[in-house]
Every structure is written in structure tokens, then in C-alpha cells.
N, C-alpha and C. Protein backbone atom coordinates (compact mmCIF):
# COMPACT_ATOMS: atom_id res chain seq x y z
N UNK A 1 13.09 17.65 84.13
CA UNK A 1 12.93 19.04 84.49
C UNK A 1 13.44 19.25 85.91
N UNK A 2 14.39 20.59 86.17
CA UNK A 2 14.91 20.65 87.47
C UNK A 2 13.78 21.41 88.44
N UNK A 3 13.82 21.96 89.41
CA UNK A 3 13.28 22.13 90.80
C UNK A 3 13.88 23.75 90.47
N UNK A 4 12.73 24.52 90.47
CA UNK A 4 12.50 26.23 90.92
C UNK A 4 13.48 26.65 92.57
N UNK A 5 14.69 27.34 92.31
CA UNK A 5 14.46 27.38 93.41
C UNK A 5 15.18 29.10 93.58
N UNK A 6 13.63 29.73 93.07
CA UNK A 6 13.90 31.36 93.16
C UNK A 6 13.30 31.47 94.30
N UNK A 7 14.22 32.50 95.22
CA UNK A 7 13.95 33.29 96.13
C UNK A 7 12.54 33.82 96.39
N UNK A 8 11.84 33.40 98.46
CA UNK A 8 10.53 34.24 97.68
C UNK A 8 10.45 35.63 98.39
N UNK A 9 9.58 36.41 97.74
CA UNK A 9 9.48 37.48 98.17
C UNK A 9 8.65 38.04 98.28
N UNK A 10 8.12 39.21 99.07
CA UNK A 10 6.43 39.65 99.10
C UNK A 10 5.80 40.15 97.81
N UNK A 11 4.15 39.91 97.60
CA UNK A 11 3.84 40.37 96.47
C UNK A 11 3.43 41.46 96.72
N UNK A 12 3.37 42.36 97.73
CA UNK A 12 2.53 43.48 97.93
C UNK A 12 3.65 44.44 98.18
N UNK A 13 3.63 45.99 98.01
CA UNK A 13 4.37 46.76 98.60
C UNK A 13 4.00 47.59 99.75
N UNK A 14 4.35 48.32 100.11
CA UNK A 14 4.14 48.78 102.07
C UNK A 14 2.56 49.04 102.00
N UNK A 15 2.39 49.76 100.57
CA UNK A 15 0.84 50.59 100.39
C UNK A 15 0.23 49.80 100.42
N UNK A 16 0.33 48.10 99.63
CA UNK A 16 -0.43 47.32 99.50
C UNK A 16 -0.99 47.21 98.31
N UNK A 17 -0.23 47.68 97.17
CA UNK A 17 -0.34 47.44 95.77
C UNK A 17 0.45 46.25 95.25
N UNK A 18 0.00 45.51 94.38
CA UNK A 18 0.61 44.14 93.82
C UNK A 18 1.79 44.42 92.84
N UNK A 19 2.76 43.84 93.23
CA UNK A 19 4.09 43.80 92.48
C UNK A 19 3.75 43.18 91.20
N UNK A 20 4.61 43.45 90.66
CA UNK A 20 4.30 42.86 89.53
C UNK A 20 5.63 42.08 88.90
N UNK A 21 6.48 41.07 88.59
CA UNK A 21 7.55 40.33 88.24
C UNK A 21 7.76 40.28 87.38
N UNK A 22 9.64 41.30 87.10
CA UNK A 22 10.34 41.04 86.07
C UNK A 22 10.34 40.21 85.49
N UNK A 23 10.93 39.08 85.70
CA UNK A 23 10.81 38.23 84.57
C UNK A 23 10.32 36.69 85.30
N UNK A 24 10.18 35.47 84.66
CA UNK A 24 9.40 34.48 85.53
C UNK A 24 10.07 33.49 85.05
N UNK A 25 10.46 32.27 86.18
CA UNK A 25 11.14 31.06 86.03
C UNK A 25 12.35 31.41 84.60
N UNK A 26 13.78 32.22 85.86
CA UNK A 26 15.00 31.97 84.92
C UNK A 26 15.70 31.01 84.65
N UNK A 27 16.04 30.62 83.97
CA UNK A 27 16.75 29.25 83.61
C UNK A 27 18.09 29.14 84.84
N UNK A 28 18.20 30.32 85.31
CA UNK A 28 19.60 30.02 86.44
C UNK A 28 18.88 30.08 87.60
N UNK A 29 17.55 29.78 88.01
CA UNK A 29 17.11 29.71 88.92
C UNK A 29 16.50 28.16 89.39
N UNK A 30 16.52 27.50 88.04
CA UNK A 30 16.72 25.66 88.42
C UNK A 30 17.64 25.14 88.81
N UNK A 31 17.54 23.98 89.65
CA UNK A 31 18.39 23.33 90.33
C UNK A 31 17.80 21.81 89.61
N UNK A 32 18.42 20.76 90.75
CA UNK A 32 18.15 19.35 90.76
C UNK A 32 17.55 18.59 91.57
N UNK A 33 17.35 17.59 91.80
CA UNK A 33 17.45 16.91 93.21
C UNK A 33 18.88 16.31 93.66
N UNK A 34 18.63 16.37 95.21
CA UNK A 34 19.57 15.80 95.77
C UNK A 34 19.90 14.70 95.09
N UNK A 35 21.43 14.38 95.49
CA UNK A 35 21.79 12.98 95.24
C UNK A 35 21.41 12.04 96.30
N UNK A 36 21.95 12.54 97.80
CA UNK A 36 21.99 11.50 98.88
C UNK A 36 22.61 10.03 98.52
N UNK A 37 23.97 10.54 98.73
CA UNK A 37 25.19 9.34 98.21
C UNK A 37 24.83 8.77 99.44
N UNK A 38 24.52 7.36 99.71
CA UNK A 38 24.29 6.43 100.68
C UNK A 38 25.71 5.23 100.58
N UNK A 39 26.38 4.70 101.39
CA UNK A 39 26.94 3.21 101.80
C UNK A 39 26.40 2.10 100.84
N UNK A 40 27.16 1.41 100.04
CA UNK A 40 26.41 0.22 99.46
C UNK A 40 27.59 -0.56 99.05
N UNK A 41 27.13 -1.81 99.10
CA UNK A 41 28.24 -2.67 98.09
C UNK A 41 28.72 -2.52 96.98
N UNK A 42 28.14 -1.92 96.12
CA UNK A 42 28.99 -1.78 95.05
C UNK A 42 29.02 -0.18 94.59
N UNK A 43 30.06 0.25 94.04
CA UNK A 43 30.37 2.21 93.60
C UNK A 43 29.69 2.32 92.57
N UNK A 44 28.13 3.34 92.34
CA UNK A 44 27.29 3.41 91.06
C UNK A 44 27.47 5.14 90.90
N UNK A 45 27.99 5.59 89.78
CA UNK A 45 27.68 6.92 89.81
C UNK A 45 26.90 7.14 88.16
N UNK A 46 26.26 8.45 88.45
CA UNK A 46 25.75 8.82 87.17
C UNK A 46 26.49 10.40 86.40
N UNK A 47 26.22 10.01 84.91
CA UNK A 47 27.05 11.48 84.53
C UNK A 47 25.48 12.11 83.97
N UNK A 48 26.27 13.11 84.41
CA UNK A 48 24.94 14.40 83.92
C UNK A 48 25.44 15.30 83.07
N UNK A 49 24.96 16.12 82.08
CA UNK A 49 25.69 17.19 81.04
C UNK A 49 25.08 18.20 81.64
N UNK A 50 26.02 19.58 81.70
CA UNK A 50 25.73 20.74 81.99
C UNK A 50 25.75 21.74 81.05
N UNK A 51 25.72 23.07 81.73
CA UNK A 51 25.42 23.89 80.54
C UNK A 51 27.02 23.89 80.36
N UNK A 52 27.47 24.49 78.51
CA UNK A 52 28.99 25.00 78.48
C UNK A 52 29.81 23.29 78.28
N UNK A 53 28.93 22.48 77.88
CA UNK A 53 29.47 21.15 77.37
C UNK A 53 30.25 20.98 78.64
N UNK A 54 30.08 20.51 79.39
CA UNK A 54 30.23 20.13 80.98
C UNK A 54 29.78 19.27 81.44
N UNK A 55 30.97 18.36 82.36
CA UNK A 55 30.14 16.93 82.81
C UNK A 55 30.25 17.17 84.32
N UNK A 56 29.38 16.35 84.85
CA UNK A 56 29.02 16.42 86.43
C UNK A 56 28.72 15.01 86.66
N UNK A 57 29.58 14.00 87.71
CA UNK A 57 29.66 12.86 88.04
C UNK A 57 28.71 13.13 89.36
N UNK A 58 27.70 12.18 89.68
CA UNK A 58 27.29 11.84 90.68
C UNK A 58 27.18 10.95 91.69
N UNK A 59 27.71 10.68 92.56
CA UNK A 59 28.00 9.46 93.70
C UNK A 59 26.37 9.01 93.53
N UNK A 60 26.21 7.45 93.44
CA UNK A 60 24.70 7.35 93.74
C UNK A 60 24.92 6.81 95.42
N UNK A 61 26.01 5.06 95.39
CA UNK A 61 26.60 4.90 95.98
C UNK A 61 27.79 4.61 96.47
N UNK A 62 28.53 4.56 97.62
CA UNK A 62 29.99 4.75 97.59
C UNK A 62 30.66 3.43 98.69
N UNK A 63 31.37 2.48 98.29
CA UNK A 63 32.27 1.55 99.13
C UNK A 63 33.25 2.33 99.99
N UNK A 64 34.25 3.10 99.23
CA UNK A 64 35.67 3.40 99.23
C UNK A 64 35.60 4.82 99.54
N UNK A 65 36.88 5.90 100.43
CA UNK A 65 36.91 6.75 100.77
C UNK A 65 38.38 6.58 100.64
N UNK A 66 38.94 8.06 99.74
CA UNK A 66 40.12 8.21 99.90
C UNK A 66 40.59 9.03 101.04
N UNK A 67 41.23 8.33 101.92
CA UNK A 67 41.51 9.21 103.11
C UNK A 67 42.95 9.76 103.33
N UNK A 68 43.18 11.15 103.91
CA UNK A 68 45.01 11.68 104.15
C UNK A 68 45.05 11.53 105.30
N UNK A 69 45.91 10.93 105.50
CA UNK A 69 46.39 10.89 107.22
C UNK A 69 47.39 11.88 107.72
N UNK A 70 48.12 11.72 109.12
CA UNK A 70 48.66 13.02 109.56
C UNK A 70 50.00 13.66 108.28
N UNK A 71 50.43 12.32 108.07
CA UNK A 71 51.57 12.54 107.71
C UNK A 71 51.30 12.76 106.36
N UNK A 72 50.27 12.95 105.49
CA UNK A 72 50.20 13.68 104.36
C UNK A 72 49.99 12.30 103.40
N UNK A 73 49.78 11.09 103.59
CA UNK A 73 49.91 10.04 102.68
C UNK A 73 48.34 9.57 102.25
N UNK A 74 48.14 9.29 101.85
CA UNK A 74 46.22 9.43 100.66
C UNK A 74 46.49 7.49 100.74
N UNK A 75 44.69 7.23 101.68
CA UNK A 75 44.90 5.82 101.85
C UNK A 75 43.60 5.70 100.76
N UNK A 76 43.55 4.71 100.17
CA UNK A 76 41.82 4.14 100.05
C UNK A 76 41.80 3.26 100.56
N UNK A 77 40.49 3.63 101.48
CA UNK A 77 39.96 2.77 102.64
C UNK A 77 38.32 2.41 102.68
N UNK A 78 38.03 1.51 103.30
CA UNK A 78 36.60 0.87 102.87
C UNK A 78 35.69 1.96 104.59
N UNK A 79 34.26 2.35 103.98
CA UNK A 79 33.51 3.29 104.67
C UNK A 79 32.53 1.70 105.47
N UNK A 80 32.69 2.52 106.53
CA UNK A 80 31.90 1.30 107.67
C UNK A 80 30.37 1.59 108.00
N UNK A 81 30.54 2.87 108.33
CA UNK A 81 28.74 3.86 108.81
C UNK A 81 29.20 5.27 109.03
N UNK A 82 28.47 6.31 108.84
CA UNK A 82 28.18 7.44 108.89
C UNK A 82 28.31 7.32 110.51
N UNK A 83 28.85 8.20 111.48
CA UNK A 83 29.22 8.48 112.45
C UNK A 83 28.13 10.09 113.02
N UNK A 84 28.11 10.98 112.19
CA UNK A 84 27.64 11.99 112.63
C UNK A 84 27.69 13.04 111.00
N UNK A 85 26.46 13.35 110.89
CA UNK A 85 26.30 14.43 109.90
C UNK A 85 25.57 16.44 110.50
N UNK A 86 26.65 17.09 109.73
CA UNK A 86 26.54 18.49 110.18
C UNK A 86 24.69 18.55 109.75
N UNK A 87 24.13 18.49 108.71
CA UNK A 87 22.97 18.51 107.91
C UNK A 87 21.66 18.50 108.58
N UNK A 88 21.76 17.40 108.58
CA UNK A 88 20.13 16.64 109.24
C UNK A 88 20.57 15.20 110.04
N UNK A 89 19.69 15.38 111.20
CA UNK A 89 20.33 14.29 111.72
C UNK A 89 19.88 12.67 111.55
N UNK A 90 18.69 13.02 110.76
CA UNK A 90 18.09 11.79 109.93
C UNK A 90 19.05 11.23 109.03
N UNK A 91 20.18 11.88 108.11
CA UNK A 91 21.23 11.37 107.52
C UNK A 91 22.06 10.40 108.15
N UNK A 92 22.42 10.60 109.24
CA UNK A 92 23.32 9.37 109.97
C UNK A 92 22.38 8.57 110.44
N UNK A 93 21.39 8.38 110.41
CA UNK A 93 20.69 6.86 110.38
C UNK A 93 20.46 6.02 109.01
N UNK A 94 20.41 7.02 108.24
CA UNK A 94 20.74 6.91 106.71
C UNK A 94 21.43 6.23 106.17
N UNK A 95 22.99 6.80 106.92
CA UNK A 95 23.88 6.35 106.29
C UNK A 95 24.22 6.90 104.54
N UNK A 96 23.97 8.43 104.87
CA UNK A 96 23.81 9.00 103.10
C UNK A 96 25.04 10.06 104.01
N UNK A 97 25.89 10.48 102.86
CA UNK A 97 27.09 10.51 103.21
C UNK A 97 26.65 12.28 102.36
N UNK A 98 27.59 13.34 103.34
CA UNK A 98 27.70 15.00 103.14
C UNK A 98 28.79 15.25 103.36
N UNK A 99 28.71 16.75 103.07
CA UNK A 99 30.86 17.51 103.25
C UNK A 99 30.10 17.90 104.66
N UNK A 100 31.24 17.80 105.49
CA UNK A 100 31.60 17.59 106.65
C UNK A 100 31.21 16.86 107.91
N UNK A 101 30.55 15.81 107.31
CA UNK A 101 29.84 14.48 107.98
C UNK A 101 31.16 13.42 108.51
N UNK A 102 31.34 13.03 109.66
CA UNK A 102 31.79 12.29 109.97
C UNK A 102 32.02 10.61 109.66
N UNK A 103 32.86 9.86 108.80
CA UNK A 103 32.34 8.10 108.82
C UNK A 103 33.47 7.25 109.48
N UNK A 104 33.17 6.44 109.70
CA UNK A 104 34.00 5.67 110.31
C UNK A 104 34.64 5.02 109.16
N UNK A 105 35.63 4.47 108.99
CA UNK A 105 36.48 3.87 108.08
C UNK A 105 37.62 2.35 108.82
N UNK A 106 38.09 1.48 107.92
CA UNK A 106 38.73 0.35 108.91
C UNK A 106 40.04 0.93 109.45
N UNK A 107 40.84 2.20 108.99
CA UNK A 107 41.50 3.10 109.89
C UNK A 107 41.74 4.21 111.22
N UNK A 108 40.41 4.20 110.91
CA UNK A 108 39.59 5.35 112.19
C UNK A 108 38.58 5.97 111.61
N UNK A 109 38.31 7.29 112.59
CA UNK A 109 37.71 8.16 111.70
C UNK A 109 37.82 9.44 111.11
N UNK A 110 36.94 9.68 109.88
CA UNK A 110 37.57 10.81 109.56
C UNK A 110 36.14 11.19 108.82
N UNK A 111 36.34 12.93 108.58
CA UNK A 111 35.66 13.70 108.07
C UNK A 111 35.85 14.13 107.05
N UNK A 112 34.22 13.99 106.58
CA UNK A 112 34.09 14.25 104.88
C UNK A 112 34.93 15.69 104.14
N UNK A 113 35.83 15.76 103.07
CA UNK A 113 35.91 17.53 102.76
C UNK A 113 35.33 17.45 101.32
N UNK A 114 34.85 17.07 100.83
CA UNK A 114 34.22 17.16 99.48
C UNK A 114 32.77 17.28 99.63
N UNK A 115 32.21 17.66 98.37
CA UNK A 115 30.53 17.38 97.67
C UNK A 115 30.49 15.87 97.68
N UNK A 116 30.07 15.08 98.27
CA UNK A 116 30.20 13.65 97.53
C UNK A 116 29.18 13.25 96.10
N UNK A 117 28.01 14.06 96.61
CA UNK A 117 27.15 13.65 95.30
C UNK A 117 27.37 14.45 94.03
N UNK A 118 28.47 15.73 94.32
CA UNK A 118 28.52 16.41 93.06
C UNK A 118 30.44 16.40 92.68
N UNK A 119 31.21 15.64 93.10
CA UNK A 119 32.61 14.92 92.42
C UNK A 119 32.00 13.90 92.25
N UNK A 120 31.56 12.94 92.76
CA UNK A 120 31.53 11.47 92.20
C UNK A 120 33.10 10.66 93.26
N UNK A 121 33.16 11.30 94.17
CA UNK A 121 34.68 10.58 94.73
C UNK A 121 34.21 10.85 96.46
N UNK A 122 34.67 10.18 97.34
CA UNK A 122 34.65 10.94 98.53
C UNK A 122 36.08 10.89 99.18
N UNK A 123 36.51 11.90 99.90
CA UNK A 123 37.65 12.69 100.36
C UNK A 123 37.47 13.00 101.48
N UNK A 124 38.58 12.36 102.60
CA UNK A 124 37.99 12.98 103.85
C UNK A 124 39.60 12.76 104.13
N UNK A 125 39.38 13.67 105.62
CA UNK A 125 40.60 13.66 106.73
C UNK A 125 40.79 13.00 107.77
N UNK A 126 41.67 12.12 108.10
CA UNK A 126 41.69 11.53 109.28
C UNK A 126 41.65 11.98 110.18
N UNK A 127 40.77 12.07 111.12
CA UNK A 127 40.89 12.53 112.73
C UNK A 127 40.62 11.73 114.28
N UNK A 128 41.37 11.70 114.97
CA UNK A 128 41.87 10.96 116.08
C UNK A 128 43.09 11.73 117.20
């Protein structure tokens, strides 16, 4: 079962009479849990089915980062540590990898541009 995550809102109106709710727990108002794709030795992902016969790959954990460098050429390169995450800053002690989180790689570093836990791949840009 996924995680409620409807909007909240007051139950009272200005007068102080009780609202009363259209409709209760919509099915497009579930979500999941996080993935929190972490650094590990070996690449584990999981597939999930969606609605509309739809698959969704999940990073559990990730070795490898395909990285573009200036000149436009796509390396795969091995991920060293999380450098700095936009998110929470408990993540880069983590070492759980987000879109636009910084990692170090054996080329330099570069920043995340993907979902990592919702492609199943991670994609970043070289910067230096």
C-alpha cells in the first residue's frame, strides 16, 4: 500500500462550521516511498508496474555513472562519494545519490541530471 499524500487543508470555514469532504483517499493521491539510491558494490534495481501497463525501474544501488563531458562524449565511470546534495544535507553523509547532487567520479566531478531512483540509470555532467 502507497503513502496518502493529499494536500491538507482547514476543516472549518471563516464562521467556524465543519467542512465536509468531497471525496476521501483518491487513488491519484498515493504515492510510494522513497528509493534513496545509495553507493554500493554491486548495481541492484527493482521493477515496479504502474498504472496503464507501465514499468518503473528503481536504482536500489548504483556503482557506475554515465557521465558527458565538455566535448559532448558519454563516459561510464565508477561513483567515488556524494560530494554535496541540493535536498538534505544528511544525504551526503549518506552517500544516497539525487537530481542535482554533486559526486565525485575517477574523472572529476560532476552533477547529477536525472531521477536516479525513478530511471534506474544515473546521468550526470561533468563540471570543472
Amino acid at each position: 500500500m502507497g503513502i496518502y499524500h493529499r494536500p491538507v487543508k482547514t476543516k472549518t470555514t471563516g464562521t467556524g462550521a465543519k467542512k465536509t469532504r468531497a471525496a476521501d483517499n483518491i487513488l491519484a493521491h498515493y504515492g510510494r516511498q522513497p528509493t534513496h539510491t545509495k553507493i554500493g558494490e554491486s548495481e541492484k534495481r527493482k521493477i515496479l508496474k504502474g498504472r496503464g501497463n507501465t514499468i518503473k525501474l528503481k536504482l536500489k544501488t548504483a556503482v557506475y555513472a554515465n557521465v558527458r563531458d565538455k566535448n559532448g562524449q558519454i563516459k561510464k565511470v565508477k561513483i567515488k562519494k556524494v560530494l554535496q546534495t541540493p535536498d538534505n544535507r544528511h544525504f551526503t553523509r549518506q552517500n544516497i545519490l539525487t537530481k542535482g547532487g554533486i559526486i565525485e567520479t575517477e574523472i572529476g566531478k560532476a552533477k547529477i541530471t536525472n531521477r536516479v531512483g525513478q530511471d534506474g540509470v544515473v546521468n550526470a555532467i561533468l563540471i570543472d
